[in-house]
C-alpha atoms as a PDB file:
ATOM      1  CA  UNK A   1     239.759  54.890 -88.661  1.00  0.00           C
ATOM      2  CA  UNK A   2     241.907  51.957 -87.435  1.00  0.00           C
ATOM      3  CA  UNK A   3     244.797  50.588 -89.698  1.00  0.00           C
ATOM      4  CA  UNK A   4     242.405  52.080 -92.720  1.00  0.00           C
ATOM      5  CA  UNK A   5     243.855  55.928 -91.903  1.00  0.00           C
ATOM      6  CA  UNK A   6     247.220  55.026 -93.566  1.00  0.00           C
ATOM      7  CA  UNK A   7     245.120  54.584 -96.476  1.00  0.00           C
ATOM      8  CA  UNK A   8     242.842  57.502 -96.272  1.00  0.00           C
ATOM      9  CA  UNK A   9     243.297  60.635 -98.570  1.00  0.00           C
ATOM     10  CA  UNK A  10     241.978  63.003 -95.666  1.00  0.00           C
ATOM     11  CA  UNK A  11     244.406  61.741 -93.465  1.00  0.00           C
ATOM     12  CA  UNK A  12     246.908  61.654 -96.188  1.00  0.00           C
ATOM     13  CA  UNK A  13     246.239  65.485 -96.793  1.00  0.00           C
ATOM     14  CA  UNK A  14     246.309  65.973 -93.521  1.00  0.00           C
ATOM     15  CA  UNK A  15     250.177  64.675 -93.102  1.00  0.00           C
ATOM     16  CA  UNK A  16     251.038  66.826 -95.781  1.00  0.00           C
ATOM     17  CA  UNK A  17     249.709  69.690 -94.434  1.00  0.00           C
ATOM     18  CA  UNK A  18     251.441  68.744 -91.225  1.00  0.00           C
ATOM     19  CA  UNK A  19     254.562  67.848 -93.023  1.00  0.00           C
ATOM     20  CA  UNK A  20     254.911  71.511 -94.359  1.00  0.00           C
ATOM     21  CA  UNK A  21     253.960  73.184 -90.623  1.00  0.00           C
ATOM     22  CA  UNK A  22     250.437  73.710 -91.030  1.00  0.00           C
ATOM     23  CA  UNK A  23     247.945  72.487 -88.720  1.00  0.00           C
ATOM     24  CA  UNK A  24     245.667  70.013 -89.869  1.00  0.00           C
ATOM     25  CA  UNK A  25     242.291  68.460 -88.324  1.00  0.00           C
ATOM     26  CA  UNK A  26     241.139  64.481 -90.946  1.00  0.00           C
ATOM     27  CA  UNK A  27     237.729  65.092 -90.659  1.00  0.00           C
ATOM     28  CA  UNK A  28     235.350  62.018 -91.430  1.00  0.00           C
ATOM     29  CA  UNK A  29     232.001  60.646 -91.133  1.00  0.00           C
ATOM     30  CA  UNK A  30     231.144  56.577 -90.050  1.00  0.00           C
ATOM     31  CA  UNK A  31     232.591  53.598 -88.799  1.00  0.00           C
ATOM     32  CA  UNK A  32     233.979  50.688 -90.540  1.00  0.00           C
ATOM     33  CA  UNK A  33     230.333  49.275 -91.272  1.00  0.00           C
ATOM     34  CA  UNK A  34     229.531  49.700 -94.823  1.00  0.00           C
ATOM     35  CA  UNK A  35     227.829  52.727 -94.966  1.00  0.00           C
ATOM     36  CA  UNK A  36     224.215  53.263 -96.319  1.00  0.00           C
ATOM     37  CA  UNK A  37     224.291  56.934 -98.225  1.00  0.00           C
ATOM     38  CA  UNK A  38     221.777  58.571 -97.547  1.00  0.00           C
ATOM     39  CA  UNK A  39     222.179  57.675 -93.473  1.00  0.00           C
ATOM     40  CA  UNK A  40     225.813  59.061 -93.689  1.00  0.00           C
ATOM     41  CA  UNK A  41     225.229  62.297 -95.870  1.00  0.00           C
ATOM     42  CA  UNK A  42     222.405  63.143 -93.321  1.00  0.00           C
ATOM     43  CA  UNK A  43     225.587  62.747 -90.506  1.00  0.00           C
ATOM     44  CA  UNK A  44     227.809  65.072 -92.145  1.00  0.00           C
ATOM     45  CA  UNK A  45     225.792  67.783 -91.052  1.00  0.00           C
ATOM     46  CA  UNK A  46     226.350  66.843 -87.016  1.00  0.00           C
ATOM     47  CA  UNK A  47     229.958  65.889 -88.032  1.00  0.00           C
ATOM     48  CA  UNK A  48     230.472  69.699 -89.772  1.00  0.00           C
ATOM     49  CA  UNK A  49     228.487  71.068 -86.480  1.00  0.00           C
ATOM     50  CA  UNK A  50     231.129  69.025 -84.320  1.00  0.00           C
ATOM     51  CA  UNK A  51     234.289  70.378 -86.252  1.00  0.00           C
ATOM     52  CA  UNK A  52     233.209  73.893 -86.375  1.00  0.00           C
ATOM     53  CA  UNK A  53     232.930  73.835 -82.448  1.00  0.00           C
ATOM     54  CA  UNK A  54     236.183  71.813 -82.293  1.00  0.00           C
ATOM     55  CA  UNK A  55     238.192  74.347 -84.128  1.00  0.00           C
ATOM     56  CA  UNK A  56     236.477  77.371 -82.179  1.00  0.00           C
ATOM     57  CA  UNK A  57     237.661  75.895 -78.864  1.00  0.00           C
ATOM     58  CA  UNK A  58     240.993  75.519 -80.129  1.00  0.00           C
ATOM     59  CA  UNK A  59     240.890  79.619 -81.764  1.00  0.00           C
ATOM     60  CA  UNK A  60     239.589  80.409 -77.828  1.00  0.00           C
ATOM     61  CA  UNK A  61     241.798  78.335 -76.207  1.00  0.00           C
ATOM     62  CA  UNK A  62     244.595  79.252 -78.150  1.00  0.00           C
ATOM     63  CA  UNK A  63     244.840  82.970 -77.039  1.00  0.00           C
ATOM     64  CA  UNK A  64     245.952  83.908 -80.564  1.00  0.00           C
ATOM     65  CA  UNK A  65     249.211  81.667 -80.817  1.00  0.00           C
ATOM     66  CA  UNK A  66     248.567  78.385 -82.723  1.00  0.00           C
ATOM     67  CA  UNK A  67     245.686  76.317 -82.806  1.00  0.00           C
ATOM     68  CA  UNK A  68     247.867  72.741 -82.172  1.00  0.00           C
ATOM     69  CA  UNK A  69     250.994  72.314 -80.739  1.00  0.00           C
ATOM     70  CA  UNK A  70     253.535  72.075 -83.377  1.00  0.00           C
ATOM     71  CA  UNK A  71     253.637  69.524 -85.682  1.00  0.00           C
ATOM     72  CA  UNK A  72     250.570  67.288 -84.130  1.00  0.00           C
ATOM     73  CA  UNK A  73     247.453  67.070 -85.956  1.00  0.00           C
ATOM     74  CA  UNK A  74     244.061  65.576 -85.226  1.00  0.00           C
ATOM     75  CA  UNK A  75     242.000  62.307 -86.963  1.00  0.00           C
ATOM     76  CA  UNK A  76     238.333  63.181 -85.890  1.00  0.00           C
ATOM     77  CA  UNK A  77     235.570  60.006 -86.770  1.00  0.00           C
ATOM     78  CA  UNK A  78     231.759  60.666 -85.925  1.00  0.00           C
ATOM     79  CA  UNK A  79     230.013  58.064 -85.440  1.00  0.00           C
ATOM     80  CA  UNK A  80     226.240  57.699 -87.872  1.00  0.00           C
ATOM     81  CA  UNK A  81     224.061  58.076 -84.798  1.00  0.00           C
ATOM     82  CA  UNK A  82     220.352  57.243 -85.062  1.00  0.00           C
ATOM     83  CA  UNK A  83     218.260  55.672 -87.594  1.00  0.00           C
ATOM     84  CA  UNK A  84     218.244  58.494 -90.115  1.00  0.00           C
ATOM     85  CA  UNK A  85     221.637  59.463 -89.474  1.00  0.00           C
ATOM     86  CA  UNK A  86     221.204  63.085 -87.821  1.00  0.00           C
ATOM     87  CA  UNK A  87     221.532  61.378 -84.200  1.00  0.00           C
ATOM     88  CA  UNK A  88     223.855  63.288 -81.344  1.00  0.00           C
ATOM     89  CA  UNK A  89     226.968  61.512 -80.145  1.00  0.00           C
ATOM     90  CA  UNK A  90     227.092  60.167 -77.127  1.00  0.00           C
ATOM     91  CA  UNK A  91     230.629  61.981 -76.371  1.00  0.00           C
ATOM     92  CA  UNK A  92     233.626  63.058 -77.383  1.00  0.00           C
ATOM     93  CA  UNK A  93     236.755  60.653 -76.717  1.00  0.00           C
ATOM     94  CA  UNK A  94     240.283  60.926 -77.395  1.00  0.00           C
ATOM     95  CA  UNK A  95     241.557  57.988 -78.765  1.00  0.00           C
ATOM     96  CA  UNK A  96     244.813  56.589 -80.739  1.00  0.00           C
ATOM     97  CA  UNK A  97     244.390  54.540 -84.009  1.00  0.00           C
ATOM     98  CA  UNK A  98     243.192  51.101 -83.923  1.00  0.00           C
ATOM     99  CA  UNK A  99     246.309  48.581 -85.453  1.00  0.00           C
ATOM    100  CA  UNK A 100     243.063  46.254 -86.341  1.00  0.00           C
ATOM    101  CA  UNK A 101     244.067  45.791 -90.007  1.00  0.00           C
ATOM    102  CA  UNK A 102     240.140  45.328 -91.159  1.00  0.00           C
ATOM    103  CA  UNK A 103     240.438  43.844 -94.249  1.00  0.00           C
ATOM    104  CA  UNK A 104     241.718  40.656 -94.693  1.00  0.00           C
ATOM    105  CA  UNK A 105     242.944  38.933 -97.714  1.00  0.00           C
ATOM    106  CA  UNK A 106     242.423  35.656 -99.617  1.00  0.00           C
ATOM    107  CA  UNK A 107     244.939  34.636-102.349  1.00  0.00           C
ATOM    108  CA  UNK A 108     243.889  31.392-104.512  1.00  0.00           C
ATOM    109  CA  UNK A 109     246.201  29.458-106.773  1.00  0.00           C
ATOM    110  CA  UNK A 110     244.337  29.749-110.013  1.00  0.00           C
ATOM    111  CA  UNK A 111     246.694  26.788-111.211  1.00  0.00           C
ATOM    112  CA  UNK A 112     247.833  28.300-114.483  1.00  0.00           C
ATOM    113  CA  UNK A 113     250.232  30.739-112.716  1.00  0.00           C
ATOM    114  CA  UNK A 114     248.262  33.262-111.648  1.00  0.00           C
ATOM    115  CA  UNK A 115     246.877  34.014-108.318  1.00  0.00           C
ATOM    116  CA  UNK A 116     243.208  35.293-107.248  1.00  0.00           C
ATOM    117  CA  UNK A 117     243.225  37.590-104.551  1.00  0.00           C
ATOM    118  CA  UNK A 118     240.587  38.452-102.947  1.00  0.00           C
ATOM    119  CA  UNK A 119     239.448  41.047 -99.913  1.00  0.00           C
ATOM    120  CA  UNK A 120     236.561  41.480 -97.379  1.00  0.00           C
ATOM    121  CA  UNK A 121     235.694  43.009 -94.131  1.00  0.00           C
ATOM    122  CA  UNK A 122     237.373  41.185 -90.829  1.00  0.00           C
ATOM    123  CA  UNK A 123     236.264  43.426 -88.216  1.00  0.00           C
ATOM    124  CA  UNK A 124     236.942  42.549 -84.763  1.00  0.00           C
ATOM    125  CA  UNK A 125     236.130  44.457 -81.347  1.00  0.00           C
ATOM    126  CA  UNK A 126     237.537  47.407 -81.123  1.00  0.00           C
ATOM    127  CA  UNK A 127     241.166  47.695 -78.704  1.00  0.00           C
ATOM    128  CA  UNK A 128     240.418  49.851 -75.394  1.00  0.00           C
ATOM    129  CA  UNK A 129     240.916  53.371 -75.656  1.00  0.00           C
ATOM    130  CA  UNK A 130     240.850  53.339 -79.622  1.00  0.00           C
ATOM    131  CA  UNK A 131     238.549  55.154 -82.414  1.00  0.00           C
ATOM    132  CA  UNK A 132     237.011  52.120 -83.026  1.00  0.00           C
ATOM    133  CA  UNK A 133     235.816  51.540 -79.652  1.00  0.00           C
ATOM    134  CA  UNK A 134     234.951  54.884 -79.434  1.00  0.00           C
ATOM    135  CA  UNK A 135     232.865  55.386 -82.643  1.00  0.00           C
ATOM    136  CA  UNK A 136     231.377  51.978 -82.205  1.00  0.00           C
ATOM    137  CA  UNK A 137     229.690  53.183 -78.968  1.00  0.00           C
ATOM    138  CA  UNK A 138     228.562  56.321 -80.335  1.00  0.00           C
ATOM    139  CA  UNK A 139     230.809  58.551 -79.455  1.00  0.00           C
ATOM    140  CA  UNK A 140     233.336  61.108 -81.865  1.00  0.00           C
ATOM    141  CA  UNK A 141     236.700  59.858 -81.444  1.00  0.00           C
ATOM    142  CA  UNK A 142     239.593  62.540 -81.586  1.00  0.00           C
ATOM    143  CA  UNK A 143     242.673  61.204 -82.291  1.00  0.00           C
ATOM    144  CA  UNK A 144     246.307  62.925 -81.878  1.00  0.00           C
ATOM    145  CA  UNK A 145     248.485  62.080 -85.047  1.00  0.00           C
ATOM    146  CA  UNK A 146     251.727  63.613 -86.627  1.00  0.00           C
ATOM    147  CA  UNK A 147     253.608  63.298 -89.777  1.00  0.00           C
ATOM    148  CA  UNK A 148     256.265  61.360 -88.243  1.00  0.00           C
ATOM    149  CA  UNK A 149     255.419  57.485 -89.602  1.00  0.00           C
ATOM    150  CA  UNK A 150     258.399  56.378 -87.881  1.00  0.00           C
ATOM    151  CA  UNK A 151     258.789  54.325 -84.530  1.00  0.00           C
ATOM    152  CA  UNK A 152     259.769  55.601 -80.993  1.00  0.00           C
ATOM    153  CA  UNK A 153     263.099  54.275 -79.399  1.00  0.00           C
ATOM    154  CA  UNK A 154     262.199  51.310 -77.995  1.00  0.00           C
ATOM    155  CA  UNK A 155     261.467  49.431 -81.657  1.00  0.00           C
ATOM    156  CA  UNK A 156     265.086  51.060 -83.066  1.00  0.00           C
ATOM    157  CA  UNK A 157     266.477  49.492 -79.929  1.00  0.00           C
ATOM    158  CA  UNK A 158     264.671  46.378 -80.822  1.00  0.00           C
ATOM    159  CA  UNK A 159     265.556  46.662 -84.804  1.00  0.00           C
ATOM    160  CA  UNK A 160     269.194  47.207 -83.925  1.00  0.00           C
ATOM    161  CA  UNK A 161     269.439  43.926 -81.788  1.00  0.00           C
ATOM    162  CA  UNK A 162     267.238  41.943 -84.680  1.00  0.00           C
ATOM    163  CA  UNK A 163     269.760  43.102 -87.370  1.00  0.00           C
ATOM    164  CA  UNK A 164     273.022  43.255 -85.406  1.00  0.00           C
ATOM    165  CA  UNK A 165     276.366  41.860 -87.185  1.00  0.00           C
ATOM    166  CA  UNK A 166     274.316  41.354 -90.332  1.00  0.00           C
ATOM    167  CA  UNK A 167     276.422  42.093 -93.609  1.00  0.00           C
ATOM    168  CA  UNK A 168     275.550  43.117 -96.757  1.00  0.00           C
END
């Protein structure tokens, strides 16, 4: 979820799968809380349930040609819903990835030349329309992704103006 999929190995194997033309559905369980165990193991099994209905509507809806249009993938987060963790989702949203970075970092000047860096949590409420909005209110958030980590026009456009006439 949020600016932590860049870092995530499903995702990650997800984009390589897309990268070589194969469809490819990041599957993963929980928010950005820290996660107790045993509550998230016991929401796997609602999060499997989810993805095996997922993939048959795409197989029905599909009509035998390809699950996902070509070269788009999918980042599915459900939510830990109830106290023991085998809750129901509230719904099913589709969402884009959060930019929230969530951790935040903390360097320190140890004085002898070396730097301490530390990390923790900085979570913050969730942008509209994103999977962290979406999983924080209960509800699985399906997000469209591709292998493409580049920009759209409009930030080349504004990349070309920042670095215009500079040499080398």
């Amino acid at each position: 979820m949020s600016g932590l999929a860049t870092h995530s190995g499903t995702v990650g194997g997800a984009v390589a799968a897309l990268e070589s033309g194969v469809p490819a559905i990041a599957l993963g369980t929980g928010g950005l809380a820290a996660p107790d165990p045993v509550t998230t193991v016991n929401a796997m099994d609602p999060t499997v349930d989810f993805a095996v209905r997922l993939i048959d509507r795409l197989r029905v809806r599909a009509r035998s040609g390809p699950l996902l249009p070509e070269g788009v993938g999918l980042n599915v987060n459900h939510p830990v819903v109830g106290a023991d963790g085998r809750g129901t989702a509230s719904g099913v949203a589709v969402t884009f990835q959060d930019r929230q970075p969530v951790l935040a970092a903390d360097f320190t000047d140890s004085g002898d030349g070396t730097w301490k860096m530390e990390a923790g949590p900085e979570l913050r409420p969730g942008a509209r329309g994103g999977d962290v909005e979406a999983v924080g209110a209960g509800r699985i958030a399906v997000s469209p992704m591709n292998a493409d980590w580049n920009t759209g026009p409009v930030e080349r456009a504004m990349t070309s103006a920042l670095v215009a006439g500079l040499r080398p």
